[in-house]
C-alpha atoms as a PDB file:
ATOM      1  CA  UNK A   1       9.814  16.904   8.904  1.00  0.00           C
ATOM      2  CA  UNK A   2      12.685  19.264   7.715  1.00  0.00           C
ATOM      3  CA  UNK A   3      15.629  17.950   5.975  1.00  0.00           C
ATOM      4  CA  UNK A   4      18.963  18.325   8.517  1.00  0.00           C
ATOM      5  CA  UNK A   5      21.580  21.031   6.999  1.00  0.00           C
ATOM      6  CA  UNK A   6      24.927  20.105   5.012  1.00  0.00           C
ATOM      7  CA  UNK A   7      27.299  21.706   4.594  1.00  0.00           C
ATOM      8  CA  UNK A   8      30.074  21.620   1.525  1.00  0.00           C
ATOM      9  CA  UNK A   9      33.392  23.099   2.200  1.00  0.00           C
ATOM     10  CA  UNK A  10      35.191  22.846  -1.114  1.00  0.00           C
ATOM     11  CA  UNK A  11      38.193  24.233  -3.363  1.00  0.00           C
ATOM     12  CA  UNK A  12      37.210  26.538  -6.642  1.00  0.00           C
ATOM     13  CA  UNK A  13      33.475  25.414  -5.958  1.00  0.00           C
ATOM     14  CA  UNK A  14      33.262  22.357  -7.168  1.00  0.00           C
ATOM     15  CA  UNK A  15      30.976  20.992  -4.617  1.00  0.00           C
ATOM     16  CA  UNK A  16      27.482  22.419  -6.658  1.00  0.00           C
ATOM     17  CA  UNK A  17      28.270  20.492  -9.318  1.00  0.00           C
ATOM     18  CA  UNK A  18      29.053  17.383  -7.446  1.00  0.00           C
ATOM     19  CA  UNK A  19      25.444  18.054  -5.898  1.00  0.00           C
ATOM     20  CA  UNK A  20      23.971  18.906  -9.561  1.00  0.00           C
ATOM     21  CA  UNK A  21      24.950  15.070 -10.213  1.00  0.00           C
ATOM     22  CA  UNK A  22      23.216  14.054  -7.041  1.00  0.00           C
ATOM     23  CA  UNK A  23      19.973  15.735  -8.346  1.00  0.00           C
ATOM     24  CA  UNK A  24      20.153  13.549 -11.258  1.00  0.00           C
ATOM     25  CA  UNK A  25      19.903  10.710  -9.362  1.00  0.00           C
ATOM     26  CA  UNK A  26      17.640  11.435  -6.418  1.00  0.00           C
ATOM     27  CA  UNK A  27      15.634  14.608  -7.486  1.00  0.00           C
ATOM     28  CA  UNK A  28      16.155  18.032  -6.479  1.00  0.00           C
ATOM     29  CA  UNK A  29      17.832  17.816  -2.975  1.00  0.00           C
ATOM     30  CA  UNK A  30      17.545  20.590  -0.086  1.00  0.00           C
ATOM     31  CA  UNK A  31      19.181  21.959   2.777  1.00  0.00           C
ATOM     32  CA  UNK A  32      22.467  21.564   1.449  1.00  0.00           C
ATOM     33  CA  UNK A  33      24.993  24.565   1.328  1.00  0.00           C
ATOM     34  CA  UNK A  34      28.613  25.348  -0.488  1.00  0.00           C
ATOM     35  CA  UNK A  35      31.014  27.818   0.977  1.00  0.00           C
ATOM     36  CA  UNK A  36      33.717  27.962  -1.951  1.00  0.00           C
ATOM     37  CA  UNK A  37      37.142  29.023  -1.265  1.00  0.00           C
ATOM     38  CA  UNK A  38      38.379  31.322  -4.336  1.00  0.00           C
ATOM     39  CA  UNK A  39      42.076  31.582  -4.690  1.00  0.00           C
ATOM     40  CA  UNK A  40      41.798  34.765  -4.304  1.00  0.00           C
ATOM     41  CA  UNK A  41      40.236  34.412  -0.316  1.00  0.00           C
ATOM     42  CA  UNK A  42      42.147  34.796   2.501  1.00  0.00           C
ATOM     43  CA  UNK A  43      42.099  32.568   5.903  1.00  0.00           C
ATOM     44  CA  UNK A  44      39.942  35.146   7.761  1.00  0.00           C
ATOM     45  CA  UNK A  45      37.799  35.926   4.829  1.00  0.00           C
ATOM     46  CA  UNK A  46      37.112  32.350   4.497  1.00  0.00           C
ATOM     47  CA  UNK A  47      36.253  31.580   8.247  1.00  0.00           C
ATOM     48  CA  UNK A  48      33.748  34.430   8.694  1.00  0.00           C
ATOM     49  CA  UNK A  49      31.710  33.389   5.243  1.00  0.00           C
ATOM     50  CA  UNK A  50      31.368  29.336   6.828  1.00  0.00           C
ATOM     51  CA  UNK A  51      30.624  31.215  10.366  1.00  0.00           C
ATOM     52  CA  UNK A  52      27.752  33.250   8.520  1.00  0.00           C
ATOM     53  CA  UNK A  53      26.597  30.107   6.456  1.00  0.00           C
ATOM     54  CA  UNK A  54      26.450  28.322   9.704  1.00  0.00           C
ATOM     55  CA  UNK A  55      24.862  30.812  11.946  1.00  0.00           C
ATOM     56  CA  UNK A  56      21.915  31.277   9.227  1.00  0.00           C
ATOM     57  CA  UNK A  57      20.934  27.457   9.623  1.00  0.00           C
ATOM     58  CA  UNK A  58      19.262  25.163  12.323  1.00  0.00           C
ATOM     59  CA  UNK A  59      20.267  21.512  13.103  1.00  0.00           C
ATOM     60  CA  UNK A  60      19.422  18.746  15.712  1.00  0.00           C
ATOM     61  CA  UNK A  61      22.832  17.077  16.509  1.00  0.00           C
ATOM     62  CA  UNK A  62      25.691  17.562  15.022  1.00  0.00           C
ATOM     63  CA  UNK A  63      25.314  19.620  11.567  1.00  0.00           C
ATOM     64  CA  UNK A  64      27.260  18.258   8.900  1.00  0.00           C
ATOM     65  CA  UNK A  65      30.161  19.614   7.038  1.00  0.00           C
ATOM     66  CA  UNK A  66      31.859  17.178   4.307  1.00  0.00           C
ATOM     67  CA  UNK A  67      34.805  18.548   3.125  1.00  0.00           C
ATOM     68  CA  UNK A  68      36.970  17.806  -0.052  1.00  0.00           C
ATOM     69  CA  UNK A  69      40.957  17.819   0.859  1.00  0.00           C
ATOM     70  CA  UNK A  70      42.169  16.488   4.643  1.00  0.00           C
ATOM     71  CA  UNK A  71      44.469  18.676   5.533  1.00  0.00           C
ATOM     72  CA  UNK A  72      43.280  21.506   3.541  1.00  0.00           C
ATOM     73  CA  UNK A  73      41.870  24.885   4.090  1.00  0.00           C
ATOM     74  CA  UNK A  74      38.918  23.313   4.090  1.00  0.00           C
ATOM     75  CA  UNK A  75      39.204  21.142   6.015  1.00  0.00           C
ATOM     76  CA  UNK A  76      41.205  22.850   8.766  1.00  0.00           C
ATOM     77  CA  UNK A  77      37.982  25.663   8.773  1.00  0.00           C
ATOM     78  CA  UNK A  78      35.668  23.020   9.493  1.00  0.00           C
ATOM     79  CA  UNK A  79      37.887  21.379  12.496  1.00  0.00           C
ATOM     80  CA  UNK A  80      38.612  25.236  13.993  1.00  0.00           C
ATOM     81  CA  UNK A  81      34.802  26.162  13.884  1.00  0.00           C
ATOM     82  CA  UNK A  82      33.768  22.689  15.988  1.00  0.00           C
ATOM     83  CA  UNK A  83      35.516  24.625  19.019  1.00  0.00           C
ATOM     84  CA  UNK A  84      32.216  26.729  19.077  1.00  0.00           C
ATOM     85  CA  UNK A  85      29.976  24.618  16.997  1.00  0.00           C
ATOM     86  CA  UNK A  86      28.568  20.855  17.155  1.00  0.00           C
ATOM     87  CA  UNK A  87      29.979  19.843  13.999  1.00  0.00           C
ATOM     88  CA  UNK A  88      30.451  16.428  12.574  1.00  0.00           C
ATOM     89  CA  UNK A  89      33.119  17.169   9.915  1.00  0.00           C
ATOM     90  CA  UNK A  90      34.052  14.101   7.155  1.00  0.00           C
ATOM     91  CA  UNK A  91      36.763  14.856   4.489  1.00  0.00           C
ATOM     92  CA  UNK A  92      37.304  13.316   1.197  1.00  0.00           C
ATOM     93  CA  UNK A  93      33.767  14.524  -0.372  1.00  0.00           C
ATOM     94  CA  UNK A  94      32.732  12.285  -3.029  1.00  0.00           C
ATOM     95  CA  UNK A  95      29.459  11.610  -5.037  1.00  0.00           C
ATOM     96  CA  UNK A  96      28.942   8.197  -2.914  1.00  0.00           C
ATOM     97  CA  UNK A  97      29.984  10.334   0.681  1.00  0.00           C
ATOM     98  CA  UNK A  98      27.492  13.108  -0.638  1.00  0.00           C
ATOM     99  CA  UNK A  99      24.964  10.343  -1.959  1.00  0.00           C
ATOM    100  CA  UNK A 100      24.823   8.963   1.230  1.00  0.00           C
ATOM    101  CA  UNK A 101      24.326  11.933   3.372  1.00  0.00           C
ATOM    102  CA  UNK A 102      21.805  13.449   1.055  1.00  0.00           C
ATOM    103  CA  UNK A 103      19.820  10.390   1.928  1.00  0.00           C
ATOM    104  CA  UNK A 104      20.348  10.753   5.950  1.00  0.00           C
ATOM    105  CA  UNK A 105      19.172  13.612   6.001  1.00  0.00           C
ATOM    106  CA  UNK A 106      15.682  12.961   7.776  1.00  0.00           C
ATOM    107  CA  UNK A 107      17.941  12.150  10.628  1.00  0.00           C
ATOM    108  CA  UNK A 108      19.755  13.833  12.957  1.00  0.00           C
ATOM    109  CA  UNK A 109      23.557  13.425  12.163  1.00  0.00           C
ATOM    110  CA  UNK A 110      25.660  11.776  14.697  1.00  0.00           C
ATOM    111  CA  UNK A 111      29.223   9.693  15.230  1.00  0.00           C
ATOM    112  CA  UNK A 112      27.293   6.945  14.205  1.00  0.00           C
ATOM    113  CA  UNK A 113      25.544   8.563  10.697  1.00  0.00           C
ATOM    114  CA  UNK A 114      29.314  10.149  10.256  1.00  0.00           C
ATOM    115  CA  UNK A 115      30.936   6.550  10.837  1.00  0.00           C
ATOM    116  CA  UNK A 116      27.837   4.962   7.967  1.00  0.00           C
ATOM    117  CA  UNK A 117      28.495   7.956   5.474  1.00  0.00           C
ATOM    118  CA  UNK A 118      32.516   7.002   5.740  1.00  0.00           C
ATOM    119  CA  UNK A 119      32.312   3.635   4.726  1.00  0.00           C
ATOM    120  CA  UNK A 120      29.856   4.410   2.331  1.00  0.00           C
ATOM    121  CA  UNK A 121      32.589   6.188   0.123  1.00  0.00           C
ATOM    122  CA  UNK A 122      35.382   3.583   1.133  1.00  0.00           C
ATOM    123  CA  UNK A 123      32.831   1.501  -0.525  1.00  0.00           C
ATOM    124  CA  UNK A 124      32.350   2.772  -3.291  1.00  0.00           C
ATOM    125  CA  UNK A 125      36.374   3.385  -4.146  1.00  0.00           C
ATOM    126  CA  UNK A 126      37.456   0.059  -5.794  1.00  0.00           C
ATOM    127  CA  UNK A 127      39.899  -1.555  -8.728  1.00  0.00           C
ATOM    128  CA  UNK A 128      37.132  -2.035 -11.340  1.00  0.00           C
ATOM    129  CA  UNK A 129      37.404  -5.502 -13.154  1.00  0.00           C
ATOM    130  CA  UNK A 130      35.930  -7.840 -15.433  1.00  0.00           C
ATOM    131  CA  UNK A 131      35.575 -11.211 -13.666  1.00  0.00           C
ATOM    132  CA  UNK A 132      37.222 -13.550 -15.579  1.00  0.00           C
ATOM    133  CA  UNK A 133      35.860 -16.684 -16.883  1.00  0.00           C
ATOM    134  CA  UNK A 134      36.903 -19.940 -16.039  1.00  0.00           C
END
């Protein structure tokens, strides 16, 4: 059973090395993509390199594109591309969001799996505390 596609949408490529920290805690992962956008890209540029990343790959659903900044470049690629693609686009990529999805991935994504990988980074952002003692 193949592994469904993800895709990373992320600022100065940061995303590879978010998924380099996934490897060390779940093994070497697959079927997961970055498009980076340099500084140097421009809007166009940037659209037709996430159209080719997403015409070269195959997915049941919805395929999935996490993305790091709402409101971002990014982010607004991902949301123009869903007009002609089944995307299931998530912003706010973390190592719990990517965690999370990395470990869906024998499934076919949908609202639901999208809804599940959400929470799963809400989750993990928290105040950290020591209990205290009474």
């Amino acid at each position: 059973m193949s592994k469904e596609p993800i895709v990373l949408l992320t600022h100065g490529g940061w995303g590879q090395r978010l998924l380099n920290s996934i490897n060390m805690i779940v093994g070497e992962t697959e079927n997961v993509y970055e498009v980076i956008l340099e500084p140097a890209d421009n809007l166009q540029e940037y659209i037709k390199r996430v159209e080719l990343q997403l015409q070269s790959l195959t997915w049941s659903e919805k395929l999935l594109i996490l993305t790091d900044i709402k409101g971002g470049t990014t982010s607004n690629v991902a949301l123009r591309l869903s007009r002609d693609y089944d995307i299931l686009a998530i912003s706010g990529l973390n190592t719990a969001m990517l965690l999370d999805a990395v470990m869906k991935q024998y499934f076919p994504f949908t609202e639901q799996a999208g809804k599940e990988i959400l929470q799963a980074s809400l989750d993990n952002c928290q105040i950290l505390e020591i209990p205290s003692v009474n």
